[in-house]
C-alpha atoms as a PDB file:
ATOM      1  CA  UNK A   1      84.994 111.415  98.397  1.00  0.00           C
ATOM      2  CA  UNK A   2      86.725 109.111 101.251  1.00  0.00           C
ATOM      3  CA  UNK A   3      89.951 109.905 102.311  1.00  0.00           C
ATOM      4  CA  UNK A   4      92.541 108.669 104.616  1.00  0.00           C
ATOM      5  CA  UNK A   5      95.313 110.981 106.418  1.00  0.00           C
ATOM      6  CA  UNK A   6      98.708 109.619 105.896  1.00  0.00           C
ATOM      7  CA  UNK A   7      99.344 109.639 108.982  1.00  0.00           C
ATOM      8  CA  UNK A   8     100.882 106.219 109.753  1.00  0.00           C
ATOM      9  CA  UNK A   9     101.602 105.984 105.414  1.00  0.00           C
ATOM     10  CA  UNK A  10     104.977 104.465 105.409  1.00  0.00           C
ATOM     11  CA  UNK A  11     106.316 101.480 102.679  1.00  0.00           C
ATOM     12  CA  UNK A  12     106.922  98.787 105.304  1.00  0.00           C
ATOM     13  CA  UNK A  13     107.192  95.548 103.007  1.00  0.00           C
ATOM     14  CA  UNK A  14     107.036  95.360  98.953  1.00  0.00           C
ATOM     15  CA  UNK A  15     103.242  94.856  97.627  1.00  0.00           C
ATOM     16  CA  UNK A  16     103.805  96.076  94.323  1.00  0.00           C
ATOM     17  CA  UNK A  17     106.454  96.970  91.429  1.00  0.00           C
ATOM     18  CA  UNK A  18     105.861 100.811  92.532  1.00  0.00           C
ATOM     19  CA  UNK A  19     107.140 100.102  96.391  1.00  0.00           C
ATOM     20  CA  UNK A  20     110.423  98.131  95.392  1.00  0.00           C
ATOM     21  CA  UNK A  21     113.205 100.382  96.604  1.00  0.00           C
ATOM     22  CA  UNK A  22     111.478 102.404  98.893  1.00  0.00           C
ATOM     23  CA  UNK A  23     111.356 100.300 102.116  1.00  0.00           C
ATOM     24  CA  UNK A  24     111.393 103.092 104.759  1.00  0.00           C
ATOM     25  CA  UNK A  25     111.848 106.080 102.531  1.00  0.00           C
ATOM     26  CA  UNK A  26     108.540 108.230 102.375  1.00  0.00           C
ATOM     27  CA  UNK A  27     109.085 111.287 103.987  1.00  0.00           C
ATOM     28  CA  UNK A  28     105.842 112.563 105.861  1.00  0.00           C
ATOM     29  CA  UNK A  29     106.025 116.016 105.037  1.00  0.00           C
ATOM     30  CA  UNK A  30     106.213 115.556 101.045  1.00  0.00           C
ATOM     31  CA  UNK A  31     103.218 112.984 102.077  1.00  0.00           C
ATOM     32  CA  UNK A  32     101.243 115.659 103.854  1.00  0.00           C
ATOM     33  CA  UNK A  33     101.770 118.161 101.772  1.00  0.00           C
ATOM     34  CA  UNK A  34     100.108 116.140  98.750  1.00  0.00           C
ATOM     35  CA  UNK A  35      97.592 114.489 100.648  1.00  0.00           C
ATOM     36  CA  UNK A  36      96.360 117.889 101.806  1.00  0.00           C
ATOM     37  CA  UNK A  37      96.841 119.344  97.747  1.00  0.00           C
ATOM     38  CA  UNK A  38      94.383 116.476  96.487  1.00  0.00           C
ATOM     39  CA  UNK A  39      91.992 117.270  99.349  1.00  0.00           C
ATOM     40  CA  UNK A  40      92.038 120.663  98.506  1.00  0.00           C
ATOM     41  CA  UNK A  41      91.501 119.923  94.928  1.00  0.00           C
ATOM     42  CA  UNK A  42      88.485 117.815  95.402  1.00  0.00           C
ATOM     43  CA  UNK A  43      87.036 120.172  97.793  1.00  0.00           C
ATOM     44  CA  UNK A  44      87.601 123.022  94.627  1.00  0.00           C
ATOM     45  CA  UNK A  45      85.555 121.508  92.057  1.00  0.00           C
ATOM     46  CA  UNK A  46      82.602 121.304  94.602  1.00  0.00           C
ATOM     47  CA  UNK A  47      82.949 117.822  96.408  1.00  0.00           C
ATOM     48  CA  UNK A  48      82.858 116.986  99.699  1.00  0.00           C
ATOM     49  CA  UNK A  49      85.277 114.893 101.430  1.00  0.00           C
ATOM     50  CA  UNK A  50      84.864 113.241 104.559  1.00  0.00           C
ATOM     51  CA  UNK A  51      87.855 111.673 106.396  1.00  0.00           C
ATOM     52  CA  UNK A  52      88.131 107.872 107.771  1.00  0.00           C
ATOM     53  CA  UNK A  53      90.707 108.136 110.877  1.00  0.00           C
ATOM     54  CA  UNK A  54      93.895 106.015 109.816  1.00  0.00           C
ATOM     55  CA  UNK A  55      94.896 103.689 112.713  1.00  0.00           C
ATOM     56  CA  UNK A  56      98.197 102.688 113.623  1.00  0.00           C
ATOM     57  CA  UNK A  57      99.619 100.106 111.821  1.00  0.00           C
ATOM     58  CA  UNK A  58      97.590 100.204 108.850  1.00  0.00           C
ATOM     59  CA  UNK A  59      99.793 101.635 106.542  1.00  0.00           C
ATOM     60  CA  UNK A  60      98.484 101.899 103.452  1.00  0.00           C
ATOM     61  CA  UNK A  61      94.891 103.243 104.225  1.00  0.00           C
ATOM     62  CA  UNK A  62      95.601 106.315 102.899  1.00  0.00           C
ATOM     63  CA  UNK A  63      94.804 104.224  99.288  1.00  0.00           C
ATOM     64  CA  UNK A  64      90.946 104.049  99.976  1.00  0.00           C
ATOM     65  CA  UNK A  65      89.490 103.233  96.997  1.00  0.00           C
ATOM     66  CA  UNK A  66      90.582  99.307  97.542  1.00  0.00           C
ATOM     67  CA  UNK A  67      88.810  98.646 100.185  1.00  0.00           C
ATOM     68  CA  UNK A  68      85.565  97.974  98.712  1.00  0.00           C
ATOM     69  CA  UNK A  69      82.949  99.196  95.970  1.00  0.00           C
ATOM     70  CA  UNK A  70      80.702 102.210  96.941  1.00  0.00           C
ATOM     71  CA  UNK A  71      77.824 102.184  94.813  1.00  0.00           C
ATOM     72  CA  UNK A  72      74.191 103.229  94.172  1.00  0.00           C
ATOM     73  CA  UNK A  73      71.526 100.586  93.622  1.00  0.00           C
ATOM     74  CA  UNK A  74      68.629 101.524  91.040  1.00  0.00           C
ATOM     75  CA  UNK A  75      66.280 102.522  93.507  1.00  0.00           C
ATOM     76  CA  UNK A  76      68.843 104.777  95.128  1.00  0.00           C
ATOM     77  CA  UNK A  77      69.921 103.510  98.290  1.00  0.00           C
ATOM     78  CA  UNK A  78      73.683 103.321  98.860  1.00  0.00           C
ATOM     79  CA  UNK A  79      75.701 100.142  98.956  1.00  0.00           C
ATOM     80  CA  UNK A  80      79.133  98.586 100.022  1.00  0.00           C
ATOM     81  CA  UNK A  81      80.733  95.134  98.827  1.00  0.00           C
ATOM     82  CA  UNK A  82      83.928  95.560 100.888  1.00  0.00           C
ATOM     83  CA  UNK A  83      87.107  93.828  99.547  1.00  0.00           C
ATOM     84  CA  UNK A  84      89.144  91.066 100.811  1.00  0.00           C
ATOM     85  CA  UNK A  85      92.711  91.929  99.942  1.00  0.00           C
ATOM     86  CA  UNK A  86      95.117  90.235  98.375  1.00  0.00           C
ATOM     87  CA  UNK A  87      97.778  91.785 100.935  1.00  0.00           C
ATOM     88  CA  UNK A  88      97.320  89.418 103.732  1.00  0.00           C
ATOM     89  CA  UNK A  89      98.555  92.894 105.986  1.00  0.00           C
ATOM     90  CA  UNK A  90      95.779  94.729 104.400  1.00  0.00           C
ATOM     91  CA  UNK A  91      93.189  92.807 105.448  1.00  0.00           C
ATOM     92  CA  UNK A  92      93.128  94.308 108.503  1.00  0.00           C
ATOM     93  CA  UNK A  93      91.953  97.736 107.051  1.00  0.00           C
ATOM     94  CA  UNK A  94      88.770  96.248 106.163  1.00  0.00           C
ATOM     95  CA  UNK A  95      86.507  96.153 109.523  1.00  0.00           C
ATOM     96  CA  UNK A  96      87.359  99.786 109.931  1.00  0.00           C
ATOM     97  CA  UNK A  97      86.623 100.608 106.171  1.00  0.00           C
ATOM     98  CA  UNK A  98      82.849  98.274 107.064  1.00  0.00           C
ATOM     99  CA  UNK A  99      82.407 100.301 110.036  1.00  0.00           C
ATOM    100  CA  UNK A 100      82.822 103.798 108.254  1.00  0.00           C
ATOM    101  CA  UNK A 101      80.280 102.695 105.427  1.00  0.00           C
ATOM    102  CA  UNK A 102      78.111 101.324 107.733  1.00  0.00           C
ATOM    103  CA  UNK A 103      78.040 104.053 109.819  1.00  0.00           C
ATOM    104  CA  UNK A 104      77.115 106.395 107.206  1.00  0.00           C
ATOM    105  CA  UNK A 105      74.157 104.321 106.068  1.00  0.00           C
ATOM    106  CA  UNK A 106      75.869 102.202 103.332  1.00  0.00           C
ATOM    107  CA  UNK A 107      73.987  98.674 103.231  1.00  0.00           C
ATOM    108  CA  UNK A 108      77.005  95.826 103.248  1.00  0.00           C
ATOM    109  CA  UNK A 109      76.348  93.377 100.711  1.00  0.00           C
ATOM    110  CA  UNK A 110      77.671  90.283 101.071  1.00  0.00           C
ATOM    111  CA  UNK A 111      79.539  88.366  98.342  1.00  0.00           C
ATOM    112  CA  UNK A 112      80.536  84.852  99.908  1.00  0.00           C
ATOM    113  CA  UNK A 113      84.123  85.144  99.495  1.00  0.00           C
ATOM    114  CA  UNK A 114      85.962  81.679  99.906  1.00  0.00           C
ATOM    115  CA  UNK A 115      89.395  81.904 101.317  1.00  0.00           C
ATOM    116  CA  UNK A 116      91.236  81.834  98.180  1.00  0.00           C
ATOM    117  CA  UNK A 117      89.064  84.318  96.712  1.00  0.00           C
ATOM    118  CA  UNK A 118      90.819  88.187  96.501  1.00  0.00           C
ATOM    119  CA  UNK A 119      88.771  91.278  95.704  1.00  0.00           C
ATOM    120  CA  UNK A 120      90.248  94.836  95.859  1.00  0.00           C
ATOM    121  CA  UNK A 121      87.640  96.568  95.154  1.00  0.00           C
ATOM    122  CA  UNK A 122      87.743 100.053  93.040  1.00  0.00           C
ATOM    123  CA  UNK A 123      91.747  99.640  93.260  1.00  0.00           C
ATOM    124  CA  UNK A 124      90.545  97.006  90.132  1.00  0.00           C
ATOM    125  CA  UNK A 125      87.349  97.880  89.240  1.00  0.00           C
ATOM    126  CA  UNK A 126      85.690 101.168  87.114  1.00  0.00           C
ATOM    127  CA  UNK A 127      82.155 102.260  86.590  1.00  0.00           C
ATOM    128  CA  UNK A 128      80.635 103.097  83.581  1.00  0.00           C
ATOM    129  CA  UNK A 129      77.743 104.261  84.741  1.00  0.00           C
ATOM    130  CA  UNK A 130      76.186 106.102  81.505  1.00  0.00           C
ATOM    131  CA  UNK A 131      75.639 101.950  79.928  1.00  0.00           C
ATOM    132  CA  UNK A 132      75.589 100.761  83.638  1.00  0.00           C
ATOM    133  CA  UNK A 133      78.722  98.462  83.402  1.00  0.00           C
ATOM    134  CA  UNK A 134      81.397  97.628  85.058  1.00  0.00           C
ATOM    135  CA  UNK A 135      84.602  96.817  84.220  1.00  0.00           C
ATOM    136  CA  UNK A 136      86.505  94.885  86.441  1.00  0.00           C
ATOM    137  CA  UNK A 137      90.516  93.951  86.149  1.00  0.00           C
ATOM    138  CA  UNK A 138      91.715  90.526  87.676  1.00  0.00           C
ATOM    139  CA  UNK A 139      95.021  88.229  88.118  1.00  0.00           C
ATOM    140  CA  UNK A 140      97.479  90.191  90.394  1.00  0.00           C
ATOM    141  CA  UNK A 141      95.673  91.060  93.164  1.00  0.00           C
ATOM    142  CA  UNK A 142      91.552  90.388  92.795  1.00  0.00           C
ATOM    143  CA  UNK A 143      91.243  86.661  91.150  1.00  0.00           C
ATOM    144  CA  UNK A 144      88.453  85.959  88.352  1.00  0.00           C
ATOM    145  CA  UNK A 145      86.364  83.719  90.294  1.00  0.00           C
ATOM    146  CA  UNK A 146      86.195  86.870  93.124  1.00  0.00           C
ATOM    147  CA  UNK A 147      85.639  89.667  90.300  1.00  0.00           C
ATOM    148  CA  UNK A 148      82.737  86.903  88.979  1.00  0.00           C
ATOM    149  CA  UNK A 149      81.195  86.601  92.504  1.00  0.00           C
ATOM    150  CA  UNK A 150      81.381  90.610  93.025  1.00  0.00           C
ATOM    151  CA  UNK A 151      79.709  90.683  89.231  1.00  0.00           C
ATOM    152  CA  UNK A 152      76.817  88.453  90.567  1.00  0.00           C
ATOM    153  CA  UNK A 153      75.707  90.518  93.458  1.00  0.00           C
ATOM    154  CA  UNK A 154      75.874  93.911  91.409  1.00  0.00           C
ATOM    155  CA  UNK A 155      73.580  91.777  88.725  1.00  0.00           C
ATOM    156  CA  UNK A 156      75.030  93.873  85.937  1.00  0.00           C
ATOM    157  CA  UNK A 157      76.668  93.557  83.062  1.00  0.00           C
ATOM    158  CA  UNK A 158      80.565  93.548  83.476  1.00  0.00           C
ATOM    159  CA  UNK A 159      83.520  93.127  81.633  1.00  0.00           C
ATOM    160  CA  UNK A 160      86.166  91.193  82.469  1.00  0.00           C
ATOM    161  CA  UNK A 161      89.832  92.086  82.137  1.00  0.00           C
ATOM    162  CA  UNK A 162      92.822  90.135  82.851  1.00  0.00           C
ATOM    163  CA  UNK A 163      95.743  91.892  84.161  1.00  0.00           C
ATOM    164  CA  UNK A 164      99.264  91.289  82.446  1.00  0.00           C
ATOM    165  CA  UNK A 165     101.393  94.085  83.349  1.00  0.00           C
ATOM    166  CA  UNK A 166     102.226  94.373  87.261  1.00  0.00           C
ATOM    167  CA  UNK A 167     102.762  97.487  87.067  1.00  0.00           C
ATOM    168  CA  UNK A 168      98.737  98.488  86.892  1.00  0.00           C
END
């Protein structure tokens, strides 16, 4: 498991229905406190978690499961299509997201985004591993055309759901 501390968390500028109202209001210690309570409960059922250093700026690192796909190929080896978000200020958490995986022996696969294409990786995306499939949501934030690319690399079998609410 990848985690972030919230160190520099904060709700600088709306990016979803969920921030709307809370411009400036997270307060650290409530942050802390559950950041370190879902550490602690990951590291209780037997998992290890390893921490990416936040950096400054970059606040909203602490969601790490957007920043790309971790996966396993067939033969075993490990695997990273990293996002391009939506979030023009979370694009910047990428490179350091790229040089964690890589670091830790994750092959980068490359997925030929085009500058209108928006990917945010498992933030939209959920394995079913026991049929190996995928199931991949698109229209707020990743677009079809992205999801499709993403798809294509994997080669396997996905499903393809479009978004309504804005809410998920």
């Amino acid at each position: 498991v990848l985690m972030c501390p919230p160190d520099y968390f904060e709700v600088m500028w709306v990016k979803n229905v969920h921030m709307e109202g809370n411009i400036g209001k997270i307060n650290s210690g409530t942050a802390w406190k559950q950041w370190y309570a879902v550490k602690q409960a990951f590291t209780n059922v037997g998992l290890t978690v390893h921490e990416l250093p936040p950096v400054s700026g970059l606040d909203d690192m602490v969601f790490t499961a957007n920043q790309g796909l971790a996966y396993l190929d067939e033969e075993g080896s490990k695997k990273m299509i990293l996002a391009k978000m939506f979030a023009k200020n979370r694009q910047r958490e990428i490179p350091p997201f790229g040089d964690w995986f890589s670091h830790h022996n994750y092959q980068i696969v490359d997925w030929n985004p085009e500058s209108d294409d928006y990917f945010e990786g498992n933030g939209d995306t959920v394995w079913y591993r026991a049929k190996k499939l995928l199931i991949m949501g698109y229209g707020h934030r990743s677009t079809l055309l992205a999801s499709q690319k993403v798809a294509a690399a994997l080669d396997i079998s996905t499903v393809f759901l479009r978004l309504i609410d804005r809410r998920f």
